[in-house]
C-alpha atoms as a PDB file:
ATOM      1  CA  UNK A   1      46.886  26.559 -71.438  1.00  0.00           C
ATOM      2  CA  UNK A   2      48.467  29.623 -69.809  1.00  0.00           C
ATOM      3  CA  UNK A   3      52.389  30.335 -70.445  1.00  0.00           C
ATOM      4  CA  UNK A   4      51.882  32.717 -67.461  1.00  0.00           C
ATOM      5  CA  UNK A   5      49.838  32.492 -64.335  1.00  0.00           C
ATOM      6  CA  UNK A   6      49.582  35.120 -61.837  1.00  0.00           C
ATOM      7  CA  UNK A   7      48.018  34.855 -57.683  1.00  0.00           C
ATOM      8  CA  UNK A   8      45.412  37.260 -56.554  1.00  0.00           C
ATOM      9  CA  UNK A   9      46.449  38.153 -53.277  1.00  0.00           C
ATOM     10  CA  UNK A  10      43.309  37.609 -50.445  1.00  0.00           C
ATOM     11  CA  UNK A  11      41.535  40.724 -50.915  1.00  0.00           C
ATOM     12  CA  UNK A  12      40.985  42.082 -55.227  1.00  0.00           C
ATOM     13  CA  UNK A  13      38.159  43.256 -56.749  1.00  0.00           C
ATOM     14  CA  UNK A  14      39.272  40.194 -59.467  1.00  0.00           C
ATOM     15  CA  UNK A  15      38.635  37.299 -56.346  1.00  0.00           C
ATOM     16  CA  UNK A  16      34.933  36.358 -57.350  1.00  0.00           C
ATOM     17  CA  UNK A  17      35.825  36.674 -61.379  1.00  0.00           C
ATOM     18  CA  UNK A  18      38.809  34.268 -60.861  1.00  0.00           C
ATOM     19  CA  UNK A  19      37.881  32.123 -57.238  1.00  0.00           C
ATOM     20  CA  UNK A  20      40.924  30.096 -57.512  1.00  0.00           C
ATOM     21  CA  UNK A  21      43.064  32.693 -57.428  1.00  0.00           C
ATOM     22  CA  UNK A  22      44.985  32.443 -60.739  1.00  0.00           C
ATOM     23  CA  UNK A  23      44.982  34.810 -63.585  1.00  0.00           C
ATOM     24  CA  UNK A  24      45.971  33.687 -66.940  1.00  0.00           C
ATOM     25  CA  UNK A  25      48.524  37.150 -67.449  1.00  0.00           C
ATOM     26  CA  UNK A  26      50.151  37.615 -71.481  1.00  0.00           C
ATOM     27  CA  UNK A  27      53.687  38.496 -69.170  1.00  0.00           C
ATOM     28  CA  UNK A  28      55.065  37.799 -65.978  1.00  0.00           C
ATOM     29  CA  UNK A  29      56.343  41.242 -65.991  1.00  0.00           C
ATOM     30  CA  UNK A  30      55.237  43.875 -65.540  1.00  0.00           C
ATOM     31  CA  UNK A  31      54.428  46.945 -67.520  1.00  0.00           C
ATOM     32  CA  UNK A  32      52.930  50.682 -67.476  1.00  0.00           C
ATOM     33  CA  UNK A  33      50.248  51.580 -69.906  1.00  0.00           C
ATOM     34  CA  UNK A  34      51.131  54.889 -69.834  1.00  0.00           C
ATOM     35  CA  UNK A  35      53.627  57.665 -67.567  1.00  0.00           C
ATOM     36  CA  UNK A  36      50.455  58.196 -65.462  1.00  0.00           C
ATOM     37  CA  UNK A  37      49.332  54.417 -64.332  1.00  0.00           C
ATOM     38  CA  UNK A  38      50.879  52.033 -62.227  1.00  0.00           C
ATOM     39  CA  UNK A  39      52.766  48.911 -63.164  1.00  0.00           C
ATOM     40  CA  UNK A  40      50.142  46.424 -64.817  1.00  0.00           C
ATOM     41  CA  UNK A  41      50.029  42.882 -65.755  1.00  0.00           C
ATOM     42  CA  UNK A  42      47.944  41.615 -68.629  1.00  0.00           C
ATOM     43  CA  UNK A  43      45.436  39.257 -68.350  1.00  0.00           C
ATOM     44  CA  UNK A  44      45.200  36.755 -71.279  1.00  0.00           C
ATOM     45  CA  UNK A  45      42.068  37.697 -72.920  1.00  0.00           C
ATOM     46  CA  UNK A  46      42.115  35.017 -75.196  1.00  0.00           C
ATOM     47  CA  UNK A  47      41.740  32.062 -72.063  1.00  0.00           C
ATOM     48  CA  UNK A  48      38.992  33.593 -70.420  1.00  0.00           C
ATOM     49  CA  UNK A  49      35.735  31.919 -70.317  1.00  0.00           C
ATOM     50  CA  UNK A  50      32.111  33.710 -71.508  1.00  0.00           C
ATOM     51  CA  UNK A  51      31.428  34.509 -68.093  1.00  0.00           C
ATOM     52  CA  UNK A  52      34.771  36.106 -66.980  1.00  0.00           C
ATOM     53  CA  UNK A  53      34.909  37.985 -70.008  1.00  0.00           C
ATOM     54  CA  UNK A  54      31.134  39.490 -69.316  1.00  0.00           C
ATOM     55  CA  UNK A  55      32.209  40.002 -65.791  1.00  0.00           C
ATOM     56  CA  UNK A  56      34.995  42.349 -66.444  1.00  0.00           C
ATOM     57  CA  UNK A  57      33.566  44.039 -69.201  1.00  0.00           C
ATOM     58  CA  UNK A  58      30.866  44.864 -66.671  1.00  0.00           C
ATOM     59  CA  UNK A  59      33.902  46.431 -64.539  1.00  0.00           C
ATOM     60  CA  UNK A  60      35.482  48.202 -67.531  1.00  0.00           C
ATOM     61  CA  UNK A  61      32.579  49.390 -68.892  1.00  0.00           C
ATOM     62  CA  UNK A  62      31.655  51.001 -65.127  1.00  0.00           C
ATOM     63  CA  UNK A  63      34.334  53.010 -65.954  1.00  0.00           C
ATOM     64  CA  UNK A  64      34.186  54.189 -69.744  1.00  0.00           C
ATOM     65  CA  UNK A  65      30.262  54.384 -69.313  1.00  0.00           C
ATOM     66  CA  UNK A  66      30.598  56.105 -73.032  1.00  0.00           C
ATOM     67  CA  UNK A  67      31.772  52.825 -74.934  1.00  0.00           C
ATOM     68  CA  UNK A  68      30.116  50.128 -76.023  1.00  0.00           C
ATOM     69  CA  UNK A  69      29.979  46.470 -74.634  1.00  0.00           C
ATOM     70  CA  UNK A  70      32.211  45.343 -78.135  1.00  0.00           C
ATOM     71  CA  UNK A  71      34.615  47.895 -77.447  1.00  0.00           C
ATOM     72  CA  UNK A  72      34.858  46.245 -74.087  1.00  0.00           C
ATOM     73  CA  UNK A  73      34.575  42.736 -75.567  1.00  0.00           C
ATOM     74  CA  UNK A  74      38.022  43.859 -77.959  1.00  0.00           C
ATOM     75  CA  UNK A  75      39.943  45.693 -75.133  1.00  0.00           C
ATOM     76  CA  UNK A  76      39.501  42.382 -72.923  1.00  0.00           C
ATOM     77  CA  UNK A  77      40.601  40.201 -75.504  1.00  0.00           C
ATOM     78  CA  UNK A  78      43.033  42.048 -75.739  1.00  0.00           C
ATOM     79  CA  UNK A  79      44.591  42.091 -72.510  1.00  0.00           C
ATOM     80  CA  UNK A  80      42.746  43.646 -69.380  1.00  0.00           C
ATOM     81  CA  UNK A  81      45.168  45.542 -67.098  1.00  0.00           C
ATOM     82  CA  UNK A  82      45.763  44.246 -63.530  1.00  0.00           C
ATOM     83  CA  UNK A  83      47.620  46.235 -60.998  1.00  0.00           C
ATOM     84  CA  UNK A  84      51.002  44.787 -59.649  1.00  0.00           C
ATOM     85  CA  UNK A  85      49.524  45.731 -56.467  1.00  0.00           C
ATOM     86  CA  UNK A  86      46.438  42.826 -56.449  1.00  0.00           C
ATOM     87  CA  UNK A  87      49.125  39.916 -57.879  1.00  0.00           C
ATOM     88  CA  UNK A  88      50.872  38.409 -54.678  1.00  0.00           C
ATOM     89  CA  UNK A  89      53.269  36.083 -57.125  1.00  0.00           C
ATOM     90  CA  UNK A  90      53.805  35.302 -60.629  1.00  0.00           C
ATOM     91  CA  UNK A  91      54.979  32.252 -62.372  1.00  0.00           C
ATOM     92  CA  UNK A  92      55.471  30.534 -66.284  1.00  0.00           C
ATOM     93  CA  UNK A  93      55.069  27.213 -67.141  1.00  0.00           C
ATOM     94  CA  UNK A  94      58.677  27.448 -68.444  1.00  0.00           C
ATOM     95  CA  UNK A  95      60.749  25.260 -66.669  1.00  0.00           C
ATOM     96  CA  UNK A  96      62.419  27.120 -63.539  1.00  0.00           C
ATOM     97  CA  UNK A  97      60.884  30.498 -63.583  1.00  0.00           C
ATOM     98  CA  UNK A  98      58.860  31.447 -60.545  1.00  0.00           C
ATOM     99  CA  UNK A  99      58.934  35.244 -58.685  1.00  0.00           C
ATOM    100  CA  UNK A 100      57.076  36.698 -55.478  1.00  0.00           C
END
């Protein structure tokens, strides 16, 4: 089970990978992977199914068309970024947390 849950808004490129709109996210906040990128969330590699984890290694490996699908297999597991942008709210299963 998910400590951390974010909402797609409407409109993601995520909507058909996760159709009920929630995203299993390591954090509910937010980082930046580098100086360069915008604020990310993680998604929580390690509660996706098969098919959501094939699904957005197709995406990541679109592009980084020079690695391989286990490098994209690791980085998922890992934690995929998510732009702030695409999350319309955030919550935790810890009692009396919850942020648009």
């Amino acid at each position: 089970m998910p400590v951390a849950i974010g909402l797609l808004k409407e409109i993601t490129p995520f909507n058909y990978i996760f159709p009920d709109g929630k995203v299993p996210l390591i954090s509910i906040y937010p980082c930046r992977p580098n100086e360069s990128e915008p604020l990310c969330f993680y998604i929580d590699g390690e509660l996706l199914t098969d098919i959501q984890i094939e699904a957005l290694s197709f995406m990541w490996l679109k592009h980084n068309p020079d690695k391989s699908y286990e490098e994209a297999y690791t980085f998922i597991r890992m934690g995929y970024p998510i732009v702030e942008e695409f999350i319309r709210a955030r919550f935790t299963l810890i009692h009396g947390w919850y942020s648009k």
